[in-house]
N, C-alpha and C. Protein backbone atom coordinates (compact mmCIF):
# COMPACT_ATOMS: atom_id res chain seq x y z
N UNK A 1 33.96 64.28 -116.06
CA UNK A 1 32.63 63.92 -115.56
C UNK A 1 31.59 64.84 -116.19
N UNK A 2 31.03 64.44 -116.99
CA UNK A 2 29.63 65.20 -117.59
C UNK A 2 30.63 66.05 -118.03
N UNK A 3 31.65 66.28 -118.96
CA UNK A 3 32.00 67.71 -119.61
C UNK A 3 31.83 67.36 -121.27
N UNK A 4 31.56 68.63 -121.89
CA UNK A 4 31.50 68.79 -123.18
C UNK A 4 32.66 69.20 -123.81
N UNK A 5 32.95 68.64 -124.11
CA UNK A 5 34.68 69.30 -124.98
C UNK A 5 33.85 70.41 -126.46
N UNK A 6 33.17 70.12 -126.93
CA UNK A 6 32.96 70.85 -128.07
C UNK A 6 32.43 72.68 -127.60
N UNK A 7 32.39 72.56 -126.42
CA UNK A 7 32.04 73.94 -125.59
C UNK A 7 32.71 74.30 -124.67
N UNK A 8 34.33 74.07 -124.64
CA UNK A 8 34.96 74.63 -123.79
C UNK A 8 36.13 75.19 -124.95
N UNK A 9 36.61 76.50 -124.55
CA UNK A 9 37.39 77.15 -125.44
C UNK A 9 38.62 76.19 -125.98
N UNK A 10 39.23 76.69 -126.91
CA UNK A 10 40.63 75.69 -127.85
C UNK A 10 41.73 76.33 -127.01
N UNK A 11 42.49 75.78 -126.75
CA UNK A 11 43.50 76.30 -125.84
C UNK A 11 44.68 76.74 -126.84
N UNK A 12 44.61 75.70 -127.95
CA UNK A 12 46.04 76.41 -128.54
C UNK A 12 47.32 76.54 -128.76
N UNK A 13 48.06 77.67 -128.27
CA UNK A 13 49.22 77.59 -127.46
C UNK A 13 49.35 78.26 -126.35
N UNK A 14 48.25 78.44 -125.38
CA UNK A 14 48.00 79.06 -124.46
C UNK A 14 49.11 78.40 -122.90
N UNK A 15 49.65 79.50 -122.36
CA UNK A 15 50.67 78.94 -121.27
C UNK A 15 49.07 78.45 -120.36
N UNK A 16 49.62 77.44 -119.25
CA UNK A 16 49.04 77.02 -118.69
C UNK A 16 48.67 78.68 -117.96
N UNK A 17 49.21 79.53 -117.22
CA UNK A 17 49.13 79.93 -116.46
C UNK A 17 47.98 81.22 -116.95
N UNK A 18 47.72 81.62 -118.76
CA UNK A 18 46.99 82.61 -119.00
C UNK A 18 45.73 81.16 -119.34
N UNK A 19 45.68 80.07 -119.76
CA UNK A 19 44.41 78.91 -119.26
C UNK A 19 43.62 78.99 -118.05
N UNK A 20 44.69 78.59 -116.93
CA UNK A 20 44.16 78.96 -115.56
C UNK A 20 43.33 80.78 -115.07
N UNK A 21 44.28 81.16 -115.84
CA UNK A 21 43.35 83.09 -115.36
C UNK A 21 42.22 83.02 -116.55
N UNK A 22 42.27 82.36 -117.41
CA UNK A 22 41.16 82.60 -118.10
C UNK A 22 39.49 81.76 -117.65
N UNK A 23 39.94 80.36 -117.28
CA UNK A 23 38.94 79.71 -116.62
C UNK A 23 38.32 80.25 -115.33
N UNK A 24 39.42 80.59 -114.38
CA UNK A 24 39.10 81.68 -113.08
C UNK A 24 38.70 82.79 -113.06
N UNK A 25 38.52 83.34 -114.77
CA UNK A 25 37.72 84.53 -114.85
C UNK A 25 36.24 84.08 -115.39
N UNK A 26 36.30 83.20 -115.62
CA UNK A 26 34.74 83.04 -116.63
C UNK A 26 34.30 82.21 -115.23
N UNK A 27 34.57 82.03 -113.95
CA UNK A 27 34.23 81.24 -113.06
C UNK A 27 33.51 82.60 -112.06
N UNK A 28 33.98 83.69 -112.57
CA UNK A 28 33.85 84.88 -111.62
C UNK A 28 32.43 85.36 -112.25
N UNK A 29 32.78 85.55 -113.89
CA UNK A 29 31.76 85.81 -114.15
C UNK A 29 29.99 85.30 -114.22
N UNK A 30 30.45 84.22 -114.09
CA UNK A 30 29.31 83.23 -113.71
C UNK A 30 28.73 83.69 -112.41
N UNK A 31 29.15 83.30 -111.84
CA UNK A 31 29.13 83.85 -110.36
C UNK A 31 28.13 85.61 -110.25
N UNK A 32 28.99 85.89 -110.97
CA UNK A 32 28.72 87.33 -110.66
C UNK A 32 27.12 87.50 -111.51
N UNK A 33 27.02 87.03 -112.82
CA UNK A 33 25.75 86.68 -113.24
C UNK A 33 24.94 86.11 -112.31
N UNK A 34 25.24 85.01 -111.85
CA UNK A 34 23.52 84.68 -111.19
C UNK A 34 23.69 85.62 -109.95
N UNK A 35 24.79 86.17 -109.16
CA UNK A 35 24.06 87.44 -107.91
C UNK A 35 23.61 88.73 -108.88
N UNK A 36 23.71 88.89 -110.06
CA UNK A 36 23.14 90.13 -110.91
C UNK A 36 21.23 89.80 -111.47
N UNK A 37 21.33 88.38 -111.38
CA UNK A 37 20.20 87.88 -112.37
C UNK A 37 19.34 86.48 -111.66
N UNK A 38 19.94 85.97 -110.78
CA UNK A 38 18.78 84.78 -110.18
C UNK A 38 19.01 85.32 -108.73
N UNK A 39 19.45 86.00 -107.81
CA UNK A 39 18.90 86.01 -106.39
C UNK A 39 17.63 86.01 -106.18
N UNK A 40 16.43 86.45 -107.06
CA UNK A 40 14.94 85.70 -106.83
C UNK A 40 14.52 84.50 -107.00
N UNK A 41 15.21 84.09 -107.93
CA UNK A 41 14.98 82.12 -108.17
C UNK A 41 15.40 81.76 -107.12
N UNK A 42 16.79 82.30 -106.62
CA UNK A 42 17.65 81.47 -105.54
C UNK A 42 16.68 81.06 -104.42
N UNK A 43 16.25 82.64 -103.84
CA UNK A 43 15.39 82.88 -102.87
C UNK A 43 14.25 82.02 -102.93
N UNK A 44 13.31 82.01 -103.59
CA UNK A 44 12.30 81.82 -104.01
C UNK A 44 12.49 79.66 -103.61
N UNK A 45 13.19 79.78 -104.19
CA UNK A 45 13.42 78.12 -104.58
C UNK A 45 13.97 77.80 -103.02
N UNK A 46 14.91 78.47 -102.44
CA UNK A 46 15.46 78.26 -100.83
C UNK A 46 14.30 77.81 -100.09
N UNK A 47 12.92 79.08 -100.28
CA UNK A 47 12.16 79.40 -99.32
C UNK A 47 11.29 77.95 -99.95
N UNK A 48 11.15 77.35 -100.69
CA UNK A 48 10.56 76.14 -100.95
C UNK A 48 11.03 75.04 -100.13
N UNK A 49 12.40 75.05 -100.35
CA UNK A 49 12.98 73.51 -99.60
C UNK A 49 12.63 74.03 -98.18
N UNK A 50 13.09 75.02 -97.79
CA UNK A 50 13.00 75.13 -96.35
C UNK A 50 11.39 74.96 -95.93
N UNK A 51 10.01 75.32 -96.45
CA UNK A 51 8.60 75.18 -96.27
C UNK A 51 8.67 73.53 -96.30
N UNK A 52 9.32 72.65 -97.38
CA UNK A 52 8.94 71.46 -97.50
C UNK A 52 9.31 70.67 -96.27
N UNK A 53 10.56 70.96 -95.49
CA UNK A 53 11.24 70.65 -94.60
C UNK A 53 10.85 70.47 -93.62
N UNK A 54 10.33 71.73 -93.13
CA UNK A 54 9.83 72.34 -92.04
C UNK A 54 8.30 71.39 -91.77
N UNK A 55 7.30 71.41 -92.84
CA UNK A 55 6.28 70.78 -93.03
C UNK A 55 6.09 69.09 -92.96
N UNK A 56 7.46 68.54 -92.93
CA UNK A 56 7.38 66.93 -92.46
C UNK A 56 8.10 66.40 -93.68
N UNK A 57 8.17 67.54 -94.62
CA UNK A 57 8.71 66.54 -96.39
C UNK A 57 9.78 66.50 -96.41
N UNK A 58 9.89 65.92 -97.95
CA UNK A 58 11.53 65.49 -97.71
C UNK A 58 11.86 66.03 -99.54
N UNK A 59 13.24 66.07 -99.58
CA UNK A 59 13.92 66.33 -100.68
C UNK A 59 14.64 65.57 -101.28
N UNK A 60 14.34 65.49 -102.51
CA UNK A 60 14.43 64.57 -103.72
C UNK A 60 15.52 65.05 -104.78
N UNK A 61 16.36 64.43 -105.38
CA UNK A 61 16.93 65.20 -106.37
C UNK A 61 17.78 64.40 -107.52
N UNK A 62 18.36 64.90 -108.49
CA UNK A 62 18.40 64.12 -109.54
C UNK A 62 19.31 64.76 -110.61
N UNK A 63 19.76 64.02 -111.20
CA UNK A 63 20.70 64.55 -112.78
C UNK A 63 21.77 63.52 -112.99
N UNK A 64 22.67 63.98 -114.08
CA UNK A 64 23.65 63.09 -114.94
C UNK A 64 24.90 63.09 -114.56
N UNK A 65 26.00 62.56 -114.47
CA UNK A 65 27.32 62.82 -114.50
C UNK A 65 27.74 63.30 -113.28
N UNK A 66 28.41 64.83 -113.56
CA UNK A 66 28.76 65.72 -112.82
C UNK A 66 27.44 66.34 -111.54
N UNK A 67 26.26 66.34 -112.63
CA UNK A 67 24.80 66.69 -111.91
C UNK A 67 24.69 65.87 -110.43
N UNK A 68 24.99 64.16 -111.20
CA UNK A 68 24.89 63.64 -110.32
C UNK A 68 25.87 63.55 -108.81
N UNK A 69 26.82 63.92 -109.27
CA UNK A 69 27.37 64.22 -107.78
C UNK A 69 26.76 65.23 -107.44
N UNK A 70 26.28 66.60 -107.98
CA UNK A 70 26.31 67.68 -107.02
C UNK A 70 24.52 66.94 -106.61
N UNK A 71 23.67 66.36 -107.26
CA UNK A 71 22.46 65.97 -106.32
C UNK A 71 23.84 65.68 -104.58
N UNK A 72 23.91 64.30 -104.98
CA UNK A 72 24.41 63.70 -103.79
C UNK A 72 25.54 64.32 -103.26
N UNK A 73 26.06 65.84 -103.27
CA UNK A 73 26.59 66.69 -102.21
C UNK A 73 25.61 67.57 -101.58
N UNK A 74 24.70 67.89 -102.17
CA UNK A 74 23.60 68.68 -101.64
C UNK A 74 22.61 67.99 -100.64
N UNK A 75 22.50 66.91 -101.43
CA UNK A 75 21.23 65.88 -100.27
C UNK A 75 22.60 65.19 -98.73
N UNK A 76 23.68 65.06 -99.27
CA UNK A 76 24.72 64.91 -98.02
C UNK A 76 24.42 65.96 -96.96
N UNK A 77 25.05 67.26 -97.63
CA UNK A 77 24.72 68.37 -96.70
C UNK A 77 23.43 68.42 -96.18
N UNK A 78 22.18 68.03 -96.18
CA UNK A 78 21.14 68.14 -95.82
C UNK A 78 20.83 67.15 -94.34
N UNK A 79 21.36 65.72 -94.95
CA UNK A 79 20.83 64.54 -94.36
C UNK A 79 22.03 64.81 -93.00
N UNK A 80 23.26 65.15 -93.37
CA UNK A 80 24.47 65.18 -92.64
C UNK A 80 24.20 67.22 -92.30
N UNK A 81 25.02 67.64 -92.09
CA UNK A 81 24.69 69.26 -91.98
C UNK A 81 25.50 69.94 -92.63
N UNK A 82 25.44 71.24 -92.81
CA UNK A 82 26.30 72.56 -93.83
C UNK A 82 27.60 72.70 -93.05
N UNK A 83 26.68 73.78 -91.85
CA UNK A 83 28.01 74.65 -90.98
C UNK A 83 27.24 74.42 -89.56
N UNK A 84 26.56 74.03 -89.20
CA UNK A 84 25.93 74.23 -87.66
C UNK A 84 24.64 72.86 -87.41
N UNK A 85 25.46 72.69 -85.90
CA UNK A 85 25.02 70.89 -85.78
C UNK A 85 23.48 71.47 -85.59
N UNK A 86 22.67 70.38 -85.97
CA UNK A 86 20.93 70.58 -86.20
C UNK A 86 20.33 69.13 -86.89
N UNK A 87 18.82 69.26 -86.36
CA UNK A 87 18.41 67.50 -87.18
C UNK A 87 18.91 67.04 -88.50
N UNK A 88 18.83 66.22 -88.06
CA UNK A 88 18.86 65.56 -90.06
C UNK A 88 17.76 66.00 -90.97
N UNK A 89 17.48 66.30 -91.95
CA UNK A 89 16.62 66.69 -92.89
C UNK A 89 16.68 65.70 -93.90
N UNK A 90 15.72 64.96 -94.25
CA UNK A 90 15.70 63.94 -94.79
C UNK A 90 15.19 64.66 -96.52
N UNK A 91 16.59 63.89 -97.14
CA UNK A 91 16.85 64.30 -98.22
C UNK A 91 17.46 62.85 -99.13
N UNK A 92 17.15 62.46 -100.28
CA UNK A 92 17.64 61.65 -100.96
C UNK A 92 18.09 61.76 -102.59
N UNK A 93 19.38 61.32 -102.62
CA UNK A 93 19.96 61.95 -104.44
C UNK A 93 19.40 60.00 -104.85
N UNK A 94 18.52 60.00 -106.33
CA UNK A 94 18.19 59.22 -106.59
C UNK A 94 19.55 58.77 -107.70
N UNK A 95 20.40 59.07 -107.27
CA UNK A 95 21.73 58.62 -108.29
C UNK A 95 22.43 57.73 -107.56
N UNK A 96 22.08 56.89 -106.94
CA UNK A 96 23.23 56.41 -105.56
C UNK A 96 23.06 54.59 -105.68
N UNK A 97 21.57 54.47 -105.64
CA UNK A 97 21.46 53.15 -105.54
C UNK A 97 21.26 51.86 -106.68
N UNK A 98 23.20 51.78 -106.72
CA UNK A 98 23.37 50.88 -108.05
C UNK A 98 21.93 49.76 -108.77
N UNK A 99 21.85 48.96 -107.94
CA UNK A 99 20.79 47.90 -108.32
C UNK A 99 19.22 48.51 -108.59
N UNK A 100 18.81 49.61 -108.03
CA UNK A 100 17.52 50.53 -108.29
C UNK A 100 17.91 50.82 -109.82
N UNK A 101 19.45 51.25 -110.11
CA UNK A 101 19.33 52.18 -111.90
C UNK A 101 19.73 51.39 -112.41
N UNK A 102 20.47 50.28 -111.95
CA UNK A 102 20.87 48.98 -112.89
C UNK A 102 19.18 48.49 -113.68
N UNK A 103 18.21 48.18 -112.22
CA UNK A 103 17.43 46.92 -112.68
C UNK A 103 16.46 47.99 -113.43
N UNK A 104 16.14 50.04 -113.01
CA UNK A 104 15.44 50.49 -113.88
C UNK A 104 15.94 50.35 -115.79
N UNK A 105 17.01 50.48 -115.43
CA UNK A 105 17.66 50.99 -116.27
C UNK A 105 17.14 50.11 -118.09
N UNK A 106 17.43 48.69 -116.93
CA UNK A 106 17.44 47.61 -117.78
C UNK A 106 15.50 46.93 -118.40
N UNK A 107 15.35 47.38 -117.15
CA UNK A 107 13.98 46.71 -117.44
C UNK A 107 12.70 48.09 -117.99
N UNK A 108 13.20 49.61 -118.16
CA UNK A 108 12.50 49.87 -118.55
C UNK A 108 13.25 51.38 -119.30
N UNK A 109 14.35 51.27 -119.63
CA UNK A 109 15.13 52.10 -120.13
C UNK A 109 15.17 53.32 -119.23
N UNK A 110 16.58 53.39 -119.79
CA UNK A 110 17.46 54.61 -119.13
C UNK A 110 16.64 56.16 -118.38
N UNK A 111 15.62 56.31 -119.69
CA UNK A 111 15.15 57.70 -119.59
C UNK A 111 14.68 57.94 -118.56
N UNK A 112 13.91 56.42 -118.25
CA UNK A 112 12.52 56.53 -116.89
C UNK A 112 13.56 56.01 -115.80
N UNK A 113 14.65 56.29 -115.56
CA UNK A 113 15.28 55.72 -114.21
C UNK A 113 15.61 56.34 -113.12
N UNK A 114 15.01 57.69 -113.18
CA UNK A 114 14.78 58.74 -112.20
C UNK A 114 13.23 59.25 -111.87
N UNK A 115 12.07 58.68 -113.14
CA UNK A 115 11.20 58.93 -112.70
C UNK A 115 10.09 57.85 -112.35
N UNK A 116 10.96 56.82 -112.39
CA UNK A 116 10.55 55.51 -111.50
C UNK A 116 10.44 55.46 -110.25
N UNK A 117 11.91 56.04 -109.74
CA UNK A 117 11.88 56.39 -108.48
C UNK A 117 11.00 57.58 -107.98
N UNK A 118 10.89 58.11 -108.68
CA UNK A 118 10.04 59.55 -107.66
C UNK A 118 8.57 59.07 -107.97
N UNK A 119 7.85 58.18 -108.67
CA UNK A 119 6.65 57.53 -108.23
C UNK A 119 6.55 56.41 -107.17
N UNK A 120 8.19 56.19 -107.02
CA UNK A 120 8.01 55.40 -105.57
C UNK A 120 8.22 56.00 -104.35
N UNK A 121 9.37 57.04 -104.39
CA UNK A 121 9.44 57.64 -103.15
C UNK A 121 8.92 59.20 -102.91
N UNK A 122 8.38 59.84 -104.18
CA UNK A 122 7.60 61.10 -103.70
C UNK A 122 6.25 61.16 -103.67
N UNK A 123 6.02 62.41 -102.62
CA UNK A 123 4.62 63.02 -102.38
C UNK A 123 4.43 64.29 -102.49
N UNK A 124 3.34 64.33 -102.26
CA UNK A 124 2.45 65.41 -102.29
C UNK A 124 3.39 66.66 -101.44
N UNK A 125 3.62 67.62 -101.59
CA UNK A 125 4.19 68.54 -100.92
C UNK A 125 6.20 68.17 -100.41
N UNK A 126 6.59 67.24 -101.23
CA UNK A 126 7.93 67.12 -100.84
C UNK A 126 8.40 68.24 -102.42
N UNK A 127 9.45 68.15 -102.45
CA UNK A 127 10.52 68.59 -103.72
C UNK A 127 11.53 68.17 -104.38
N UNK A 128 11.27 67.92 -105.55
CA UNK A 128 12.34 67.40 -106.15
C UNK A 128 13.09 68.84 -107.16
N UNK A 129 14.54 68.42 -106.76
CA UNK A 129 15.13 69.37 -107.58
C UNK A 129 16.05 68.51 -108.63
N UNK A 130 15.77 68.98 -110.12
CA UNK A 130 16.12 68.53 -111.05
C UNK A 130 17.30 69.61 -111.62
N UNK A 131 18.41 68.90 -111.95
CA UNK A 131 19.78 68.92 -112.79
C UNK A 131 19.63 68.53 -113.37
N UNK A 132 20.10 69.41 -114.29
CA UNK A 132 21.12 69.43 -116.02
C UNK A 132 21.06 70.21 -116.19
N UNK A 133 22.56 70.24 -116.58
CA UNK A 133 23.32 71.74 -117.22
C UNK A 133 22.79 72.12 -118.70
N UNK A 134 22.00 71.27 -119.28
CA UNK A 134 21.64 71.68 -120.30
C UNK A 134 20.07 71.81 -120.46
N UNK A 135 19.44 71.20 -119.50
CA UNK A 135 18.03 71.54 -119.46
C UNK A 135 17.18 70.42 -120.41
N UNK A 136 18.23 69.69 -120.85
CA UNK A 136 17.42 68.77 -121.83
C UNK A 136 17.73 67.17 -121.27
N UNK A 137 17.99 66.79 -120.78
CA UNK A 137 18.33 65.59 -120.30
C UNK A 137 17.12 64.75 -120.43
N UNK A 138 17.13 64.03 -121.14
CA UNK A 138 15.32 63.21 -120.99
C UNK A 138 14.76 62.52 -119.43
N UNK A 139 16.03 62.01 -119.07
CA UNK A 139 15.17 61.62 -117.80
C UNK A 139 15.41 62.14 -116.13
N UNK A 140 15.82 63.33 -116.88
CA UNK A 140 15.75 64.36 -115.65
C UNK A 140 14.04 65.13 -116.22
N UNK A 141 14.05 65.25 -117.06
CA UNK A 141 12.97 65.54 -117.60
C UNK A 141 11.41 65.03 -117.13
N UNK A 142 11.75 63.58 -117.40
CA UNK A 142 10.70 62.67 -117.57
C UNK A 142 10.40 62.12 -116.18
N UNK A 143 11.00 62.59 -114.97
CA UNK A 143 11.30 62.64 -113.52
C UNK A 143 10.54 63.88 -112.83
N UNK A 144 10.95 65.18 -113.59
CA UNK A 144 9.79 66.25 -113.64
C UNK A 144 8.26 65.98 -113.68
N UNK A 145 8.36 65.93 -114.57
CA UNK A 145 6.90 65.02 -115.40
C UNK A 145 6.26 63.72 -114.21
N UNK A 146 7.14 63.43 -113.54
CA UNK A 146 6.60 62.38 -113.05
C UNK A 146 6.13 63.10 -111.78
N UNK A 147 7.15 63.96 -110.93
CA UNK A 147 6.55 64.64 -109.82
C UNK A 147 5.79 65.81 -109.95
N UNK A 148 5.37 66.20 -110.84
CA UNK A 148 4.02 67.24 -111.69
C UNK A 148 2.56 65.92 -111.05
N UNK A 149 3.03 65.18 -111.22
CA UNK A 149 1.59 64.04 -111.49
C UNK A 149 1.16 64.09 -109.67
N UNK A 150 2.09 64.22 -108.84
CA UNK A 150 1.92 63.52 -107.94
C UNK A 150 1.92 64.93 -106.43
N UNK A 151 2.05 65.80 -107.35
CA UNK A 151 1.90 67.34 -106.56
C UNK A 151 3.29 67.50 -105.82
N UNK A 152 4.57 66.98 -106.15
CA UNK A 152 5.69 67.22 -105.88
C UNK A 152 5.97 68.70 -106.19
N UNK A 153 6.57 69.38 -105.54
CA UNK A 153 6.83 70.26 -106.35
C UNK A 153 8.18 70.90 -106.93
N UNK A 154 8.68 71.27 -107.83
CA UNK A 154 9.78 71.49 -108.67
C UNK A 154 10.72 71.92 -108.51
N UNK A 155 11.82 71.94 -108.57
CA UNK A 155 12.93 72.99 -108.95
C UNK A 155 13.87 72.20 -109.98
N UNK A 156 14.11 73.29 -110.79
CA UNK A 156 15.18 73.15 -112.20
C UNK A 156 16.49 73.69 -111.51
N UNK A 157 17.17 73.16 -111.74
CA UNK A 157 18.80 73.78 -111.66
C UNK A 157 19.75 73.55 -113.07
N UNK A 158 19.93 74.35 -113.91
CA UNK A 158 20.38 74.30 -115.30
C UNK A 158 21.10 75.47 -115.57
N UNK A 159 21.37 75.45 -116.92
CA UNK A 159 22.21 76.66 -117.61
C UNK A 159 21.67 76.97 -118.63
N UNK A 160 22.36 77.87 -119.07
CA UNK A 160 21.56 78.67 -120.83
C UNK A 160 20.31 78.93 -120.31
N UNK A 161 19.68 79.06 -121.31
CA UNK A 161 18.05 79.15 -120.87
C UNK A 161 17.19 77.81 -120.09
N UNK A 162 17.70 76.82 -119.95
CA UNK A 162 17.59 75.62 -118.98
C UNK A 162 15.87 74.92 -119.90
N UNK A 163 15.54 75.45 -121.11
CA UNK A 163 14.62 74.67 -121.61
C UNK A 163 15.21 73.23 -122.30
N UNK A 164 13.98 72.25 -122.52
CA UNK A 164 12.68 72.54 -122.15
C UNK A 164 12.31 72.27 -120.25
N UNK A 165 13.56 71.94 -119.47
CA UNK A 165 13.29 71.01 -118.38
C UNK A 165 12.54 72.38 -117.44
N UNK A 166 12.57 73.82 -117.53
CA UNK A 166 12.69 74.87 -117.06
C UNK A 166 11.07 75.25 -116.81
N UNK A 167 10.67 75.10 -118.15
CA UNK A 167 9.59 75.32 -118.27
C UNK A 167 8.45 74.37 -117.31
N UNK A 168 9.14 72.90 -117.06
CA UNK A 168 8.07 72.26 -116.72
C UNK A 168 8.11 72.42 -115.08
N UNK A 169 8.84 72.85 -114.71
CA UNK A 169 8.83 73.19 -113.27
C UNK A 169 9.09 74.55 -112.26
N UNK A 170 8.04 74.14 -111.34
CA UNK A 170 7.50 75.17 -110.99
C UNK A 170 8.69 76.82 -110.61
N UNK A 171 10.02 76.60 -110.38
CA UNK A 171 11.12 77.64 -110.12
C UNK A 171 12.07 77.05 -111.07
N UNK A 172 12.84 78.03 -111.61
CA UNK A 172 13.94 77.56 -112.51
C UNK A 172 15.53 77.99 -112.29
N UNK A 173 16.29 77.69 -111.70
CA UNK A 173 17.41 78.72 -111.39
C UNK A 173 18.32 78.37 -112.50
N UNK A 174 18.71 78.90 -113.72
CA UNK A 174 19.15 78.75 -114.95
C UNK A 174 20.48 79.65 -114.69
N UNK A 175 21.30 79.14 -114.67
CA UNK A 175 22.94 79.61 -114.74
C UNK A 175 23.13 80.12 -115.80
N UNK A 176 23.20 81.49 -116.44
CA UNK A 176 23.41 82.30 -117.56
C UNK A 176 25.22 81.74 -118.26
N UNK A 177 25.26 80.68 -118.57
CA UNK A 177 26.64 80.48 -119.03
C UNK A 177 26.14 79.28 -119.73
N UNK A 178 27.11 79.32 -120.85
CA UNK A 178 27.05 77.99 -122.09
C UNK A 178 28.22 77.00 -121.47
N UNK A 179 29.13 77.39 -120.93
CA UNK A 179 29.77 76.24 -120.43
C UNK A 179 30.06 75.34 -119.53
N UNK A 180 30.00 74.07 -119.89
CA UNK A 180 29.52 72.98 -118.68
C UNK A 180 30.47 73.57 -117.22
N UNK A 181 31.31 73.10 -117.46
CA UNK A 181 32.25 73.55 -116.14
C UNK A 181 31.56 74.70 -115.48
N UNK A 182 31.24 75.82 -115.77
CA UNK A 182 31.06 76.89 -115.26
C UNK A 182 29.49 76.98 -114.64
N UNK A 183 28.97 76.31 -115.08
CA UNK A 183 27.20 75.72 -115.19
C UNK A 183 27.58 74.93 -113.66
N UNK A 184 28.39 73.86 -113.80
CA UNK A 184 28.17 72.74 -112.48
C UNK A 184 28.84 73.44 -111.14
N UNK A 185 29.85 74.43 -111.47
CA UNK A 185 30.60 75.37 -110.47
C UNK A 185 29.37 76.06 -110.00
N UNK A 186 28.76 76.52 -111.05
CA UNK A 186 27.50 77.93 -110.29
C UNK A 186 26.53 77.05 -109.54
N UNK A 187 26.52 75.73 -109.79
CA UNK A 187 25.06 74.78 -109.37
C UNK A 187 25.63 74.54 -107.85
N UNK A 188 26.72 74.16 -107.58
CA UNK A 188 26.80 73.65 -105.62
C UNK A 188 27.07 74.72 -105.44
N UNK A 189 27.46 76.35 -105.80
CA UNK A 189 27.20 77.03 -104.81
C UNK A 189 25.66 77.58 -104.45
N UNK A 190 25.26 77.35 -105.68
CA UNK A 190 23.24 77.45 -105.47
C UNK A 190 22.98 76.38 -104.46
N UNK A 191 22.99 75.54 -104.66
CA UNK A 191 22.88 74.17 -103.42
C UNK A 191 23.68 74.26 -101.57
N UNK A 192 25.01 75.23 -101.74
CA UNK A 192 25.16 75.53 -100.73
C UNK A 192 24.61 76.76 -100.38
N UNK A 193 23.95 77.87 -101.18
CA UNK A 193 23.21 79.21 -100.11
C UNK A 193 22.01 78.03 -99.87
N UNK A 194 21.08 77.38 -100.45
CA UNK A 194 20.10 76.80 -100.06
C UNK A 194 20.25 75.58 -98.90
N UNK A 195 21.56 75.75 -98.63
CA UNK A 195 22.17 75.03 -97.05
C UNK A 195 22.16 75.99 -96.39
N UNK A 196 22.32 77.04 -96.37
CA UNK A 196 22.73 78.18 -95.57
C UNK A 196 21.45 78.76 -95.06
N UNK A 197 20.28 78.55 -96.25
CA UNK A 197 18.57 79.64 -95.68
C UNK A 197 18.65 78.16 -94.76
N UNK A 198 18.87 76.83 -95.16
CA UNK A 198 18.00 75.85 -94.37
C UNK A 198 18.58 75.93 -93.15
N UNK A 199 20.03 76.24 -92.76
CA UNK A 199 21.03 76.19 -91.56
C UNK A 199 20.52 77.86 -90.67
N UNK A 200 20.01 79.05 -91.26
CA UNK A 200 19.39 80.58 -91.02
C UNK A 200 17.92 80.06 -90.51
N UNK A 201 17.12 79.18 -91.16
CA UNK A 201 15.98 79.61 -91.05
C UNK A 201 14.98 78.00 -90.28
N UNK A 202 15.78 77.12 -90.02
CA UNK A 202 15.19 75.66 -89.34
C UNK A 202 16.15 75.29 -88.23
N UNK A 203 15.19 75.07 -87.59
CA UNK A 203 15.59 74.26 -85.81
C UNK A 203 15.54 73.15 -85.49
C-alpha cells in the first residue's frame, strides 16, 4: 500500500530474522527523531485540532494509499473515540466516498479530487490535515491550496523535508526519514498523541 520499493534497503541474503531487527531498528529511530526534533510541530498542530474542535469545527483530512488509510484511522478515532468515552468530534477522511472520487476523478481529474471536496465541505476556521509521505503529491497539494482560499487552516503530515506541500501550510510535522514504511509508522502515532491532547484536553 503506497510503498516505494526503490527506497527500501536490498535485502540480499539477509536471514529473515537480522531483516526484521533491522526494520525494528530504523522504526525506533524514527520514532526517536521526531521526540528529538518535532514535539513543537506535534504540539503546536495538537493545540490546533483541539481549538478547531472545541470552537464548533470540524476536521478534514486527506492523502494517497497508505496516507489514505491513516486519514481514515485518525478521523475514526475522532468521530468514534481514542481511549475514554466522550462526544463525537466531527471529523471526515475525504478518501472514503467511492462515487465522490470516482465522479471527481473522472470529470475533472485525479489531482483536484481532494480539493473539490474541501470547497464543498470546508470552512473558515475548521482544519484540514494533509498526507504524503513525500510532500509532493499533487492533489494533496492542490487540496492545501484549496483550503488556503477559504481560511481553513493547515496541517502537513510528511517526511524528508515534506516540500513543496510543507511550505504551503500553516504547521508542518515532517518525519525526518526517507523511507516510506517508516514515514507512515511515524504518521498514526502523530495522529494518535493528537487523540490523546484531544482525549487530555476536551469534554
Amino acid at each position: 500500500m503506497n510503498r516505494k520499493v526503490d527506497n527500501a534497503p536490498k535485502s540480499g541474503s539477509l536471514t529473515a530474522a537480522t531483516l526484521l531487527q533491522r526494520s525494528l531498528q530504523e522504526h525506533l529511530e524514527a520514532i526517536q527523531a521526531v521526540l528529538q526534533t518535532r514535539i513543537v510541530e506535534i504540539e503546536r498542530s495538537g493545540e490546533m485540532i483541539c481549538a478547531a474542535l472545541d470552537q464548533g469545527h470540524k476536521v478534514l483530512l486527506c492523502g494517497n494509499g497508505g496516507s489514505a488509510a491513516d486519514a481514515q484511522h485518525i478521523a475514526a478515532e475522532l468521530v468514534g473515540r481514542y481511549e475514554r468515552q466522550r462526544r463525537a468530534w466531527p471529523s471526515i477522511a475525504l478518501t472514503t466516498d467511492t462515487s465522490a472520487l470516482t465522479a471527481l476523478s473522472n470529470d475533472f481529474g485525479y489531482e483536484e479530487v481532494f480539493a473539490r471536496q474541501v470547497q464543498a465541505l470546508a470552512g473558515e476556521g475548521d482544519v484540514l490535515i494533509a498526507l504524503s509521505t513525500s510532500g509532493s503529491s499533487a492533489n494533496v497539494i492542490k487540496a492545501a491550496e484549496a483550503a488556503r482560499k477559504l481560511s481553513c487552516r493547515t496541517i502537513a503530515l510528511t517526511g524528508g523535508t515534506g516540500e513543496p506541500l510543507a511550505s504551503l501550510c500553516d504547521i508542518a510535522v515532517s518525519v525526518p526519514s526517507q523511507r516510506t514504511s517508516r514515514i507512515q509508522e511515524a504518521h498514526i502515532t502523530i495522529g494518535h498523541l493528537w487523540c490523546e491532547m484531544v482525549d487530555a484536553q476536551l469534554r
